[in-house]
N, C-alpha and C. Protein backbone atom coordinates (compact mmCIF):
# COMPACT_ATOMS: atom_id res chain seq x y z
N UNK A 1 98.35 72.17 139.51
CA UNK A 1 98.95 73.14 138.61
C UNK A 1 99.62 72.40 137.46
N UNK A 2 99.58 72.93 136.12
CA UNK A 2 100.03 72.40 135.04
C UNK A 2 101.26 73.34 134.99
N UNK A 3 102.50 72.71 134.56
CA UNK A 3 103.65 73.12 133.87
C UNK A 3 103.75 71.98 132.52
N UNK A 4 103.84 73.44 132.37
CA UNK A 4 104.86 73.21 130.87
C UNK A 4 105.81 73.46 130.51
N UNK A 5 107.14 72.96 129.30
CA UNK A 5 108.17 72.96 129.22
C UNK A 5 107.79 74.19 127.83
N UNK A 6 109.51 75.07 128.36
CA UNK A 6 109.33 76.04 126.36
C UNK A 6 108.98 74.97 125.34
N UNK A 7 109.54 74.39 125.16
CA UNK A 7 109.76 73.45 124.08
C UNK A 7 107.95 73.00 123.83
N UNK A 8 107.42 72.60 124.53
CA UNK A 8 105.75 72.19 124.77
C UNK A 8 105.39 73.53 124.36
N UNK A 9 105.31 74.81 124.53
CA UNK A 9 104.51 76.08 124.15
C UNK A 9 105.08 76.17 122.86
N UNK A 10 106.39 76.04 122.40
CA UNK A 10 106.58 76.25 121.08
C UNK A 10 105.85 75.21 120.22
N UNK A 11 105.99 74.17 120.38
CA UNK A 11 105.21 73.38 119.66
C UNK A 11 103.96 73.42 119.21
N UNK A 12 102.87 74.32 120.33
CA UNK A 12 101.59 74.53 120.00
C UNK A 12 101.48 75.68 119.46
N UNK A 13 102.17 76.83 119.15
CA UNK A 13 102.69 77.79 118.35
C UNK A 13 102.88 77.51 117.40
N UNK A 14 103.80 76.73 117.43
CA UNK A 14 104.38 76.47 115.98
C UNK A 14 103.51 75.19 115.18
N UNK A 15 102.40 74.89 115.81
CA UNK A 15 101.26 74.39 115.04
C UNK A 15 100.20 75.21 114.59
N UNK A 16 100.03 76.27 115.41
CA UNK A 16 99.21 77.59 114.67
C UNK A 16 99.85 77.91 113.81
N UNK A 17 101.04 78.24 113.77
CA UNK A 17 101.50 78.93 112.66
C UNK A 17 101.57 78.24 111.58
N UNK A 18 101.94 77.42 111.79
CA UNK A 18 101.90 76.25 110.46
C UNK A 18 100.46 76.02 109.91
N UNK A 19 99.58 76.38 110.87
CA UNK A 19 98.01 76.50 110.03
C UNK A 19 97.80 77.62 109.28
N UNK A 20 98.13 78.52 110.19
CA UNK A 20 97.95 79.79 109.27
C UNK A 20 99.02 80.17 107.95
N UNK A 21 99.87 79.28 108.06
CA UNK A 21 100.76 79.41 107.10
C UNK A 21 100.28 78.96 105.54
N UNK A 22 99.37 77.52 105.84
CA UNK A 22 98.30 76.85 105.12
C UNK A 22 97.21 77.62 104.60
N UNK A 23 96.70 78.56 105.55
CA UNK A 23 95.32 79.37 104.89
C UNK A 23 95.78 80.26 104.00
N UNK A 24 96.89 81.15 104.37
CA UNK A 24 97.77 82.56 103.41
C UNK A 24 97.97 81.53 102.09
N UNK A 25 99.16 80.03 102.20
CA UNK A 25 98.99 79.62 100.83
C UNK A 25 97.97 79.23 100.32
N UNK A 26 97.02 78.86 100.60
CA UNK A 26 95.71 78.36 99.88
C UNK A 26 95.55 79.35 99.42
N UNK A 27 95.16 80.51 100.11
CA UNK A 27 94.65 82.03 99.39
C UNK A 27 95.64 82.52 98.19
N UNK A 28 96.80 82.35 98.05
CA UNK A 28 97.42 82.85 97.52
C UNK A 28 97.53 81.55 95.83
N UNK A 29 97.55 80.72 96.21
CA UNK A 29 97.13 79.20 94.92
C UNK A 29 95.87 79.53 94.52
N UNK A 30 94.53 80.05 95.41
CA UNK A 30 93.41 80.38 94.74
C UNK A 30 93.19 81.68 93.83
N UNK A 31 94.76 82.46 94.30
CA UNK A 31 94.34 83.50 93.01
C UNK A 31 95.55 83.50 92.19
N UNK A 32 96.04 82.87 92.19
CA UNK A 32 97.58 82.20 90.97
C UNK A 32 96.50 81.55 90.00
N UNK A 33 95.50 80.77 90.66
CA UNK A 33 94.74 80.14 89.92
C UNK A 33 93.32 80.64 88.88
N UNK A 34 92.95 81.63 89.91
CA UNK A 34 92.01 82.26 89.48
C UNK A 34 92.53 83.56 88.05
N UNK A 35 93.92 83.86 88.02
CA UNK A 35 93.99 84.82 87.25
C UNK A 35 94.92 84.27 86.21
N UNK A 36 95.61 82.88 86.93
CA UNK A 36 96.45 81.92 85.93
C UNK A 36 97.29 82.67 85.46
N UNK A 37 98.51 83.08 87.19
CA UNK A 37 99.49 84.32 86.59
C UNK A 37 100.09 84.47 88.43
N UNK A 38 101.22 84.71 88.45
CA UNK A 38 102.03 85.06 89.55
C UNK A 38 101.83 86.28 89.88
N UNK A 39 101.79 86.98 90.92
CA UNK A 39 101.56 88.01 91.61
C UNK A 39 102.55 89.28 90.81
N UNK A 40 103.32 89.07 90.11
CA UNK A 40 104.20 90.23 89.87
C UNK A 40 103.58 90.26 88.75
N UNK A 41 103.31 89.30 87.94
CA UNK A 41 103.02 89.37 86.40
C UNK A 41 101.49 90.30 86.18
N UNK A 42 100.39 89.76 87.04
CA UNK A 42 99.11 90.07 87.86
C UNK A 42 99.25 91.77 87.68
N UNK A 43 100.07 92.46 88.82
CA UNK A 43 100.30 93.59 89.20
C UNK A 43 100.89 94.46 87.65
N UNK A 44 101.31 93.91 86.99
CA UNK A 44 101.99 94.63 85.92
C UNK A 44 101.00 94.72 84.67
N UNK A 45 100.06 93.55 85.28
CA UNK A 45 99.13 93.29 83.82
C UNK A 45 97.69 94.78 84.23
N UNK A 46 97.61 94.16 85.40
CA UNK A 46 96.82 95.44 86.26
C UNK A 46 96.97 96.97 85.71
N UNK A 47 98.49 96.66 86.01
CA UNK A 47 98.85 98.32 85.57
C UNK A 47 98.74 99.43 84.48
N UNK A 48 99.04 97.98 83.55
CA UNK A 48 99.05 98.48 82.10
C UNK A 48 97.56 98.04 81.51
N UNK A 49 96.56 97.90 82.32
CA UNK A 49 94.96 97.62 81.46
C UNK A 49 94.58 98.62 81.06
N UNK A 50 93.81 98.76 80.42
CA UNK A 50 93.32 99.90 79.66
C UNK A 50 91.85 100.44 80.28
N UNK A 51 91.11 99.74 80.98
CA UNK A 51 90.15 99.96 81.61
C UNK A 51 90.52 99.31 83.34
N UNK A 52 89.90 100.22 84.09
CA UNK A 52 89.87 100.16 85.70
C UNK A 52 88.87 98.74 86.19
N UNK A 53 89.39 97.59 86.76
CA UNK A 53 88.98 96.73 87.02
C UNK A 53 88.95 96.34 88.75
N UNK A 54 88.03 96.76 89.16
CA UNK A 54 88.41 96.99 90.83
C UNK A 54 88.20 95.94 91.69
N UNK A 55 87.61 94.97 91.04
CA UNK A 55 87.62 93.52 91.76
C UNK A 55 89.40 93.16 91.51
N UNK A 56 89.72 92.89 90.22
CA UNK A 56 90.64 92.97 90.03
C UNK A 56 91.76 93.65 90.97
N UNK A 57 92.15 94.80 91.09
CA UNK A 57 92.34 95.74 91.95
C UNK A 57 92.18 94.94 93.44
N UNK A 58 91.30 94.85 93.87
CA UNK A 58 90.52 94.29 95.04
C UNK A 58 91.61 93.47 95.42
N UNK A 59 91.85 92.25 94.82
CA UNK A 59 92.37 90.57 94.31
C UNK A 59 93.74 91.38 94.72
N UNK A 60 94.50 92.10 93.94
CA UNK A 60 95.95 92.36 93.89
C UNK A 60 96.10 93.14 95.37
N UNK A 61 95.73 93.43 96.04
CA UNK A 61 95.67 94.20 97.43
C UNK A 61 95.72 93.32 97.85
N UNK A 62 94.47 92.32 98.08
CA UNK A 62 94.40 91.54 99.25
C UNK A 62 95.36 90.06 98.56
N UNK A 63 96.37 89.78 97.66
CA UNK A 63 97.32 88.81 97.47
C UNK A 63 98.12 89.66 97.80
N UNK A 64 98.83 90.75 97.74
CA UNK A 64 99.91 91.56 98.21
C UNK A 64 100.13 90.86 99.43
N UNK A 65 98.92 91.79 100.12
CA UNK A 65 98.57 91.37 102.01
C UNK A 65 98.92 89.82 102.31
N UNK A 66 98.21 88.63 101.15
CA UNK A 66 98.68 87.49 101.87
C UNK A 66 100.22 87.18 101.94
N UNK A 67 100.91 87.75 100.83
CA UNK A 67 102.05 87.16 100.64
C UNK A 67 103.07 87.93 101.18
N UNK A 68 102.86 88.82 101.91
CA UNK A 68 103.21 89.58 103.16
C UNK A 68 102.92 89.18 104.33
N UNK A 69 102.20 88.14 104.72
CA UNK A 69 101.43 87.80 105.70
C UNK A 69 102.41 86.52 105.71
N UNK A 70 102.15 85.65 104.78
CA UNK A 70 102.70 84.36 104.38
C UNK A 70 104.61 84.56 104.87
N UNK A 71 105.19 85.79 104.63
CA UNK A 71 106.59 86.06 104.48
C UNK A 71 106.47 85.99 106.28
N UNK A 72 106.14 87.09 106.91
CA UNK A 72 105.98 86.98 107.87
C UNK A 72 105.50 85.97 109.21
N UNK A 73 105.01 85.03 108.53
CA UNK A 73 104.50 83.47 109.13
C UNK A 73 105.57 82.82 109.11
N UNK A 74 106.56 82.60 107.61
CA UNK A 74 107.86 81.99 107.89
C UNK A 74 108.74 82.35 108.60
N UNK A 75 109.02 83.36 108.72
CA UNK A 75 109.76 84.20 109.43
C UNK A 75 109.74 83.75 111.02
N UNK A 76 108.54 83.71 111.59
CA UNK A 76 108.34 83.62 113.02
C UNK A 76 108.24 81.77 113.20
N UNK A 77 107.75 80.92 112.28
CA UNK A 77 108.26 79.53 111.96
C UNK A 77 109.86 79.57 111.81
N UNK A 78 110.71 79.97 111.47
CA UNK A 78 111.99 79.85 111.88
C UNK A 78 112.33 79.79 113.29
N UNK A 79 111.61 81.31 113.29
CA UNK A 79 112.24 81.63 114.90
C UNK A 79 111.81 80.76 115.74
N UNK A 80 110.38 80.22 115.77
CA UNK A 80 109.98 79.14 116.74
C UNK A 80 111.15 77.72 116.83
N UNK A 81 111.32 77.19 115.42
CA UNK A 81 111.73 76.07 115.07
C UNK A 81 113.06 76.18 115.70
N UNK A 82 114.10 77.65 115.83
CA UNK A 82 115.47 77.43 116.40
C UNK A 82 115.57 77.86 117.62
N UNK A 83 114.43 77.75 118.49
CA UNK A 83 113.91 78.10 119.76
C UNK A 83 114.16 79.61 120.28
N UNK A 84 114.45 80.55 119.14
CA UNK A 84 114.55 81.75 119.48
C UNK A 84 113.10 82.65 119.60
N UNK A 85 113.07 82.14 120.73
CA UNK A 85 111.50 83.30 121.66
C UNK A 85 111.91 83.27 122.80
N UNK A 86 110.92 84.15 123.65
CA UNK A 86 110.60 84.05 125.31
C UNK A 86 109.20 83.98 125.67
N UNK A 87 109.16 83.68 126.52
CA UNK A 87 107.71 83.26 127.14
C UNK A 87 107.43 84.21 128.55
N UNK A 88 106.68 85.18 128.33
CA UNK A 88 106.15 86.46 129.17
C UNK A 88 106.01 85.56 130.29
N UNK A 89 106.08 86.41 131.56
CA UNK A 89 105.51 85.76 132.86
C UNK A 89 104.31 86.30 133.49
């Protein structure tokens, strides 16, 4: 039988998360980059276009989602990091 210590399960947690924390920012640098513009600026420029651009559109949904995603990844990287979890039995 293998045991493990909390501290050992958080760690491999808190190496997923830290990956996935990596994919949300990549996604989110690939369209800072792609539109050469911050997500608020993006959404406002969106708003006020004069013609309906739904890729565009598309892009601002799914960066919303990452950087909601991304908020929420840190969030639970805290909690791992100050050992505030439990481990189901």
């Amino acid at each position: 039988m293998l045991t493990l210590t909390k501290k050992q399960i958080g760690n491999w947690v808190l190496l997923d998360y830290l990956a996935q924390k990596q994919q949300f920012q990549e996604k989110i640098t690939f369209l800072e980059n792609k539109y050469n513009s911050g997500l608020e600026a993006f959404e406002i420029e969106i708003e006020n276009a004069d013609s309906e651009d739904f890729k565009a559109w598309e892009d601002l949904i799914e960066w919303k989602a990452y950087t909601q995603f991304l908020s929420e990844i840190d969030s639970k990287i805290a909690d791992i990091r100050n050992g505030d979890f439990q481990m189901a039995g």
